[in-house]
C-alpha atoms as a PDB file:
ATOM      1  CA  UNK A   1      30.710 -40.091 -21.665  1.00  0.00           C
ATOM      2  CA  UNK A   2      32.423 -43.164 -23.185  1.00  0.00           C
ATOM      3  CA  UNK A   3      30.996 -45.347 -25.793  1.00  0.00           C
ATOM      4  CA  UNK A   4      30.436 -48.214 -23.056  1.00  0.00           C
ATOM      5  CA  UNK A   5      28.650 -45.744 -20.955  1.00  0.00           C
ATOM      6  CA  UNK A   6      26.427 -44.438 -24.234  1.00  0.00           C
ATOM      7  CA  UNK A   7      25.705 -48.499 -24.973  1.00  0.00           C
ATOM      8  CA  UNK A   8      24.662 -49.307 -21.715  1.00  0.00           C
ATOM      9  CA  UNK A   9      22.175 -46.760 -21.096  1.00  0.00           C
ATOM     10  CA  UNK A  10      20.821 -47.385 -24.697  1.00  0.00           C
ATOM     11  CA  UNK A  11      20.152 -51.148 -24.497  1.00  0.00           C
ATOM     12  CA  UNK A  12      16.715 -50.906 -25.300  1.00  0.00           C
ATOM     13  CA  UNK A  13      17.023 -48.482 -28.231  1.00  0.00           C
ATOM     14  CA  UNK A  14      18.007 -49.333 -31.855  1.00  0.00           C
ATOM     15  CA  UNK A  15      21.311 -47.947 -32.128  1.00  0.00           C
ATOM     16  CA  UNK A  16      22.284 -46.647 -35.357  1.00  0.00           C
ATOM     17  CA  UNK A  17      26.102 -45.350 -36.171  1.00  0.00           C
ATOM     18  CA  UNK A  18      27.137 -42.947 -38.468  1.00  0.00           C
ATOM     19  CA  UNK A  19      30.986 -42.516 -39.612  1.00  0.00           C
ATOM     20  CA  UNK A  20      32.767 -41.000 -42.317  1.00  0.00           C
ATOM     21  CA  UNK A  21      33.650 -37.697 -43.761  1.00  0.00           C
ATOM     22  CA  UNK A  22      29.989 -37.037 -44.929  1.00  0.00           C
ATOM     23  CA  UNK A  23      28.737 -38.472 -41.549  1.00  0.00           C
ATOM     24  CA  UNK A  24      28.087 -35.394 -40.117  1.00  0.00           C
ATOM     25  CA  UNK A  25      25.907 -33.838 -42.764  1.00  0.00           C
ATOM     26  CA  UNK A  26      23.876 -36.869 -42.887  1.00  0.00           C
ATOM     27  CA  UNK A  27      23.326 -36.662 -39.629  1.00  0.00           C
ATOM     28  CA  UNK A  28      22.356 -33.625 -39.977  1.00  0.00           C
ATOM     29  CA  UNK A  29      19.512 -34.176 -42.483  1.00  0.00           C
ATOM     30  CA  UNK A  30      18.074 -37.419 -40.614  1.00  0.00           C
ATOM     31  CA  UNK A  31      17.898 -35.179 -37.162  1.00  0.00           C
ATOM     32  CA  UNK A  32      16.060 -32.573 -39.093  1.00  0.00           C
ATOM     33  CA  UNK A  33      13.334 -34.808 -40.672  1.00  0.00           C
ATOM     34  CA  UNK A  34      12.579 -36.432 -37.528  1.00  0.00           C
ATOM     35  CA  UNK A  35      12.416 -32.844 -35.443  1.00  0.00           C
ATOM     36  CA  UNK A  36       9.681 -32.230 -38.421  1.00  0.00           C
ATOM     37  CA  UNK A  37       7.780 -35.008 -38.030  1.00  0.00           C
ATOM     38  CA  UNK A  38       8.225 -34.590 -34.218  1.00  0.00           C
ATOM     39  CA  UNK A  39       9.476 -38.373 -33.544  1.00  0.00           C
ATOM     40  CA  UNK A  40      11.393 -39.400 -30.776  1.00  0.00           C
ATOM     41  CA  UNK A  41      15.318 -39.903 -30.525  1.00  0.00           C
ATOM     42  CA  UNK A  42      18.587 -39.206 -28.618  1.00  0.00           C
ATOM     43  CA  UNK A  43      21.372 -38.030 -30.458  1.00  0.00           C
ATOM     44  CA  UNK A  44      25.141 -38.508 -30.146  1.00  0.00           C
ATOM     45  CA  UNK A  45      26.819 -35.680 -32.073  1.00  0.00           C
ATOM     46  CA  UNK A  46      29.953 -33.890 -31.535  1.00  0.00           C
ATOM     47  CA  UNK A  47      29.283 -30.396 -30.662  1.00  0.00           C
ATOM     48  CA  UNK A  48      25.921 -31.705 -29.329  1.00  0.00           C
ATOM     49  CA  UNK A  49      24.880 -31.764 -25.444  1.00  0.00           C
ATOM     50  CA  UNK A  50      24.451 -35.497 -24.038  1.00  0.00           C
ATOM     51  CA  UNK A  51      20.436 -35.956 -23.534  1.00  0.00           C
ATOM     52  CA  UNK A  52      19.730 -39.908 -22.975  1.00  0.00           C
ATOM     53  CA  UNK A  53      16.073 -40.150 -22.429  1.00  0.00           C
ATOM     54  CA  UNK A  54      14.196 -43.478 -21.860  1.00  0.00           C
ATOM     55  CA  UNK A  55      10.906 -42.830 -24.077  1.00  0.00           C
ATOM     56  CA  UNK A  56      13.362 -42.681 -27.021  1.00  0.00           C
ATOM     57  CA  UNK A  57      12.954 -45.480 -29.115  1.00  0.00           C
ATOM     58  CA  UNK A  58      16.356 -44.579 -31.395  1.00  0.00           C
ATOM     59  CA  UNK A  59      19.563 -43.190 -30.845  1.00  0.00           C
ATOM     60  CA  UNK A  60      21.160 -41.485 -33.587  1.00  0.00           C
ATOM     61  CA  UNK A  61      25.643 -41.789 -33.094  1.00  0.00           C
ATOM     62  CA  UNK A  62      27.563 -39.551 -35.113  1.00  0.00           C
ATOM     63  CA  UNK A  63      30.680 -41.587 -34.536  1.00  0.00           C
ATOM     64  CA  UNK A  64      34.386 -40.452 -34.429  1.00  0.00           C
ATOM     65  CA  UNK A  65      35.595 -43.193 -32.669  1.00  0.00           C
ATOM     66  CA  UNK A  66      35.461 -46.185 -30.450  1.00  0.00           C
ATOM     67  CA  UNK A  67      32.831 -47.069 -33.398  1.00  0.00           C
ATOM     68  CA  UNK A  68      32.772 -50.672 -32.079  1.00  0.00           C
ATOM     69  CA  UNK A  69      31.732 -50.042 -28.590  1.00  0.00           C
ATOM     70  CA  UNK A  70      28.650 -48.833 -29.774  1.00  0.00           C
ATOM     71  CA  UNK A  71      27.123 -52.269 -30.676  1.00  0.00           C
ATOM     72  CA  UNK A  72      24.815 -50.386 -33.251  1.00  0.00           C
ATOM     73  CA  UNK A  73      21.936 -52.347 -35.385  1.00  0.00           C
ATOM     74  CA  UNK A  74      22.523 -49.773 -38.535  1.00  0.00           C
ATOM     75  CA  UNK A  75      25.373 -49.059 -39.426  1.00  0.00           C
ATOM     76  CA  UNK A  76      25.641 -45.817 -42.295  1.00  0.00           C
ATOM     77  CA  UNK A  77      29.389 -45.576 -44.373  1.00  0.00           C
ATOM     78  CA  UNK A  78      30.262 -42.400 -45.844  1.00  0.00           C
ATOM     79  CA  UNK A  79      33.276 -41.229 -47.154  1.00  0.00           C
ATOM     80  CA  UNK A  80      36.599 -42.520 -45.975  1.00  0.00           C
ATOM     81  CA  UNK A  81      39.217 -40.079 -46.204  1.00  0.00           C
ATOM     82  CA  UNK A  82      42.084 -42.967 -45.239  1.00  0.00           C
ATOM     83  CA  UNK A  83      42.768 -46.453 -45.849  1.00  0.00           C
ATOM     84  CA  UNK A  84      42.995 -46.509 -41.856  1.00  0.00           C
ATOM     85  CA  UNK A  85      39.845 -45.280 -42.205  1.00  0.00           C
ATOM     86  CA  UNK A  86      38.568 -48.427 -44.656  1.00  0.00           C
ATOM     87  CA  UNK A  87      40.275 -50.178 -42.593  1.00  0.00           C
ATOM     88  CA  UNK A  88      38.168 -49.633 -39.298  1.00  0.00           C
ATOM     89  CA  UNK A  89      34.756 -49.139 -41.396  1.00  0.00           C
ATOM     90  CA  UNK A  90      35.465 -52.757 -42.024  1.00  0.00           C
ATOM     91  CA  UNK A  91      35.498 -53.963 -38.909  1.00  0.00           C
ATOM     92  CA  UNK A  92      32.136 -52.165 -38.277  1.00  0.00           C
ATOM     93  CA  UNK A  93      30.518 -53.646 -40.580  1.00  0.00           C
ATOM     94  CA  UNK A  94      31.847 -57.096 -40.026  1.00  0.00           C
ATOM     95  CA  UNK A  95      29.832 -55.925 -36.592  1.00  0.00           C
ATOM     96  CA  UNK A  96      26.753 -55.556 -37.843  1.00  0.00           C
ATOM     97  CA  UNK A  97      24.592 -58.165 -36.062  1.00  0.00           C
ATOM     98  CA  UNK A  98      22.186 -60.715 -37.411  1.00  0.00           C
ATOM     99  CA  UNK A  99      19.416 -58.932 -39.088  1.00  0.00           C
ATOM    100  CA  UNK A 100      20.938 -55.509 -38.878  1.00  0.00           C
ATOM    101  CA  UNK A 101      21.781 -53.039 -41.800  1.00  0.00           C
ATOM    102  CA  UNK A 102      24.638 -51.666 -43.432  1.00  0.00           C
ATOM    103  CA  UNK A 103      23.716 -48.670 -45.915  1.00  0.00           C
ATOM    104  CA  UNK A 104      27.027 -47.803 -48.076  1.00  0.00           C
ATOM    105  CA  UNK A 105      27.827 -45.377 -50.786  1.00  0.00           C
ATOM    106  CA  UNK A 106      28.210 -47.111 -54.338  1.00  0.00           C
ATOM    107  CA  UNK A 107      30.548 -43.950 -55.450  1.00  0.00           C
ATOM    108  CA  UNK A 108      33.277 -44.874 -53.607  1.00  0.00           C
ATOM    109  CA  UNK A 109      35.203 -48.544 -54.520  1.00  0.00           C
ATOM    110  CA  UNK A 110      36.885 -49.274 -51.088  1.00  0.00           C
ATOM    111  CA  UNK A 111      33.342 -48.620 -49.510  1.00  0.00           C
ATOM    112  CA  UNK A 112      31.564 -50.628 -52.153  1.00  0.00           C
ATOM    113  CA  UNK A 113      33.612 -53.312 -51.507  1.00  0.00           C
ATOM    114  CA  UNK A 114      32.968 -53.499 -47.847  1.00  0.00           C
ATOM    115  CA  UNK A 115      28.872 -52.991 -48.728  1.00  0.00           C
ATOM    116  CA  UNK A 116      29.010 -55.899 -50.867  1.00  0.00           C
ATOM    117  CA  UNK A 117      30.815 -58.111 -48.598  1.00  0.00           C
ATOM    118  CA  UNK A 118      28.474 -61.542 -48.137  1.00  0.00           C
ATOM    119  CA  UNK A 119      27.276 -61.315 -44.055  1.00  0.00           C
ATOM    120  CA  UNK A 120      25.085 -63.604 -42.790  1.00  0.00           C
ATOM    121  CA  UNK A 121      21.367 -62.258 -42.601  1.00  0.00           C
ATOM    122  CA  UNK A 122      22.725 -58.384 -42.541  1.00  0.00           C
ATOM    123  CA  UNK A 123      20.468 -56.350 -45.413  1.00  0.00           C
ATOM    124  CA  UNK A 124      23.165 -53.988 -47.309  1.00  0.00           C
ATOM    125  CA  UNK A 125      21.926 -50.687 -49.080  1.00  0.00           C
ATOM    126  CA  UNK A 126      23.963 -49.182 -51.184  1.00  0.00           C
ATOM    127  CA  UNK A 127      23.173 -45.154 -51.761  1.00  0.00           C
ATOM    128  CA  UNK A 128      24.600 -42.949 -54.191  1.00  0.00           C
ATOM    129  CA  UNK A 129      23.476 -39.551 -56.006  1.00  0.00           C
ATOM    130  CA  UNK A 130      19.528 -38.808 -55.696  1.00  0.00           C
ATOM    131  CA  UNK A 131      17.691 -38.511 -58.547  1.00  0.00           C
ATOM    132  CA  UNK A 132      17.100 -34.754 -59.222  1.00  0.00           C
ATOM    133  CA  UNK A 133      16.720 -31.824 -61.587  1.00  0.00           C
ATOM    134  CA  UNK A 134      18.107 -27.828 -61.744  1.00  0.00           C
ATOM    135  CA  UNK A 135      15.283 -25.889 -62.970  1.00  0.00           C
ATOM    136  CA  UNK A 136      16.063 -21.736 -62.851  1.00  0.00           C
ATOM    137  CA  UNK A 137      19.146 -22.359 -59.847  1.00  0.00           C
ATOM    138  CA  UNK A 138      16.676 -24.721 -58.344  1.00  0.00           C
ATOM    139  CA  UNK A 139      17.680 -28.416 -57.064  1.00  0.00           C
ATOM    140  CA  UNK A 140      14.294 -30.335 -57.126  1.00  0.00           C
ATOM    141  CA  UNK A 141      14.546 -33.997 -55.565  1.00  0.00           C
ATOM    142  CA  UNK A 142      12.685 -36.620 -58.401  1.00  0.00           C
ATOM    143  CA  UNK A 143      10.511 -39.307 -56.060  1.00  0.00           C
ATOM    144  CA  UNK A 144      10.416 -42.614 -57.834  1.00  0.00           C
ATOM    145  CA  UNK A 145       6.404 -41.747 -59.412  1.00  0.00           C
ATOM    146  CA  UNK A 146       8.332 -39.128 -60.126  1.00  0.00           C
ATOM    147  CA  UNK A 147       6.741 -35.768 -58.122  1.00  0.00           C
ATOM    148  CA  UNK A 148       9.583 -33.341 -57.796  1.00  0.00           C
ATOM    149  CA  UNK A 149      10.157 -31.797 -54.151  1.00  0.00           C
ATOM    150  CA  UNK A 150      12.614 -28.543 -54.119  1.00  0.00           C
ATOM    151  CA  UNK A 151      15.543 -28.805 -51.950  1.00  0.00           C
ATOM    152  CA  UNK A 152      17.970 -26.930 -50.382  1.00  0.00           C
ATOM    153  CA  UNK A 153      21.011 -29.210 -51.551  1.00  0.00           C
ATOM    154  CA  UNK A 154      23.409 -27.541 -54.427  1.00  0.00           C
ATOM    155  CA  UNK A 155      26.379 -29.882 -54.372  1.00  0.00           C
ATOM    156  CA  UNK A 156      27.143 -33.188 -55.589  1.00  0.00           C
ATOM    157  CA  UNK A 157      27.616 -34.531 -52.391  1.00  0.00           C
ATOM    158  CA  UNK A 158      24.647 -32.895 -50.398  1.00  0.00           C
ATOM    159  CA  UNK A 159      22.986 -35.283 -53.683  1.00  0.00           C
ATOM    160  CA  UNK A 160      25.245 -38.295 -52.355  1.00  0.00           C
ATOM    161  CA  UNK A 161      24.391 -38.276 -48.394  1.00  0.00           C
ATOM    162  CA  UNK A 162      20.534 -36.933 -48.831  1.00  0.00           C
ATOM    163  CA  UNK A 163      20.256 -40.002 -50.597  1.00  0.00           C
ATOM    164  CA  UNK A 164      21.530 -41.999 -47.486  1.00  0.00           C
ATOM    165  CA  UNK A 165      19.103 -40.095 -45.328  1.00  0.00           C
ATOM    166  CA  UNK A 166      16.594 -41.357 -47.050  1.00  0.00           C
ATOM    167  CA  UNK A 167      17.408 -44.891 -46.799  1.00  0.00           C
ATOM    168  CA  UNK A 168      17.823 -44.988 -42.792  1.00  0.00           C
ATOM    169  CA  UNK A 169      15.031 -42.999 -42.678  1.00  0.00           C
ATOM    170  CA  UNK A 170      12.929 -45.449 -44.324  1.00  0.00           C
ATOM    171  CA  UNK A 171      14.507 -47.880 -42.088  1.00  0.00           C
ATOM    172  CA  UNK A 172      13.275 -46.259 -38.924  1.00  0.00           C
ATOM    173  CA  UNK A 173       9.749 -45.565 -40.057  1.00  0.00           C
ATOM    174  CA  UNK A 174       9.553 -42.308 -41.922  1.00  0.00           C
ATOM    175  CA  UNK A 175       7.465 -42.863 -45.583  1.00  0.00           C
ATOM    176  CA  UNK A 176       8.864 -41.561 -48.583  1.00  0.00           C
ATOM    177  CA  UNK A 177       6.210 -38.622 -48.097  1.00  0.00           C
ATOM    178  CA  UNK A 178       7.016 -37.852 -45.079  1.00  0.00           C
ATOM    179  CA  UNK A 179      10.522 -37.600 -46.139  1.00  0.00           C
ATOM    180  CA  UNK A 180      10.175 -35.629 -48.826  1.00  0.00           C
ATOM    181  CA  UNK A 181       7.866 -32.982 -46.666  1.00  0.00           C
ATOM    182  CA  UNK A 182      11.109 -33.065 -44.157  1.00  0.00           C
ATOM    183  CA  UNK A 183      14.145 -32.502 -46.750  1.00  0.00           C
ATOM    184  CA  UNK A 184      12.214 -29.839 -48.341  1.00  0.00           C
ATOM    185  CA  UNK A 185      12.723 -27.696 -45.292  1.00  0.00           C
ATOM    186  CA  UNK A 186      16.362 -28.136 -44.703  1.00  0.00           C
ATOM    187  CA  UNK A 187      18.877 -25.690 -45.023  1.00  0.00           C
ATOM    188  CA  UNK A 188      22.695 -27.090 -44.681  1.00  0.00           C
ATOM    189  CA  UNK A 189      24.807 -25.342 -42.515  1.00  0.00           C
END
């Protein structure tokens, strides 16, 4: 199914795209917290069967290309492993539509230069290493009253893109609770 064909049968859902070399671990995470909390959504993944259903609300697009075609409303950056890559995640978020969102990783210059790019009415979050503690080989996720959660996330990175999971999920509806009783089951592949 082409990206045209994915856009027109989603017209009434908030589209949200996903690209970069962390996009599929994030992806990963938000699917998993909204299974939990038994919400509705289609998901585009690679490796994933094609379900469009029309009591959806969201669809979820784990991009690898035609990323314009999509015509998303959110629009998550992680790591770009090429300057063709910058390149294109430019153009993306140069897409992002009047009162959309762009949610970008502050750890990596090229993409923090795209996130802070002036667009007219498009909110920009910028994400970068959650707040967390190693107690006894365990990672425990710090809230911001400060209640620690333990999570199944060991590397730097799995710190980097939880922390952009949590920042589309907000965006979609899921409270910081509800998050944090989500992540706290996950288990990374």
């Amino acid at each position: 199914m082409t990206a045209e064909n994915i856009y027109q049968q989603s017209l009434d859902k908030q589209r949200i795209i996903l690209v970069g070399e962390g996009s599929g671990l994030i992806t990963s995470m938000v699917i998993h917290v909204l299974k939990f909390h038994q919400r509705k959504f289609d998901v585009i993944s690679p490796g994933l069967p094609i379900s469009l259903s029309p009591v959806s609300p969201i669809i979820i697009i784990h991009a690898t290309d035609q990323l314009l075609d999509y015509n998303h409303h959110i629009a998550i950056l992680s790591e770009a492993g090429s300057e063709e890559d910058v390149k294109l995640f430019e153009k993306l978020a140069d897409a992002t539509p009047k009162g959309g969102t762009l949610i970008y990783p502050d750890f990596q210059a090229s993409l923090k230069l795209i996130g802070t790019k002036e667009r007219t009415d498009v909110q920009a979050i910028t994400y970068g290493k959650f707040k967390h503690e190693r107690k006894e080989g365990e990672t425990l996720l710090i809230s911001s009253t400060g209640e620690r959660t333990p999570a199944a996330l060991n590397t730097d990175r799995q710190l980097e893109y939880v922390s952009a999971a949590k920042e589309l999920l907000k965006k979609i509806g899921i409270s910081s609770g509800q998050f944090y009783r989500g992540i706290s089951t996950y288990i990374p592949a």
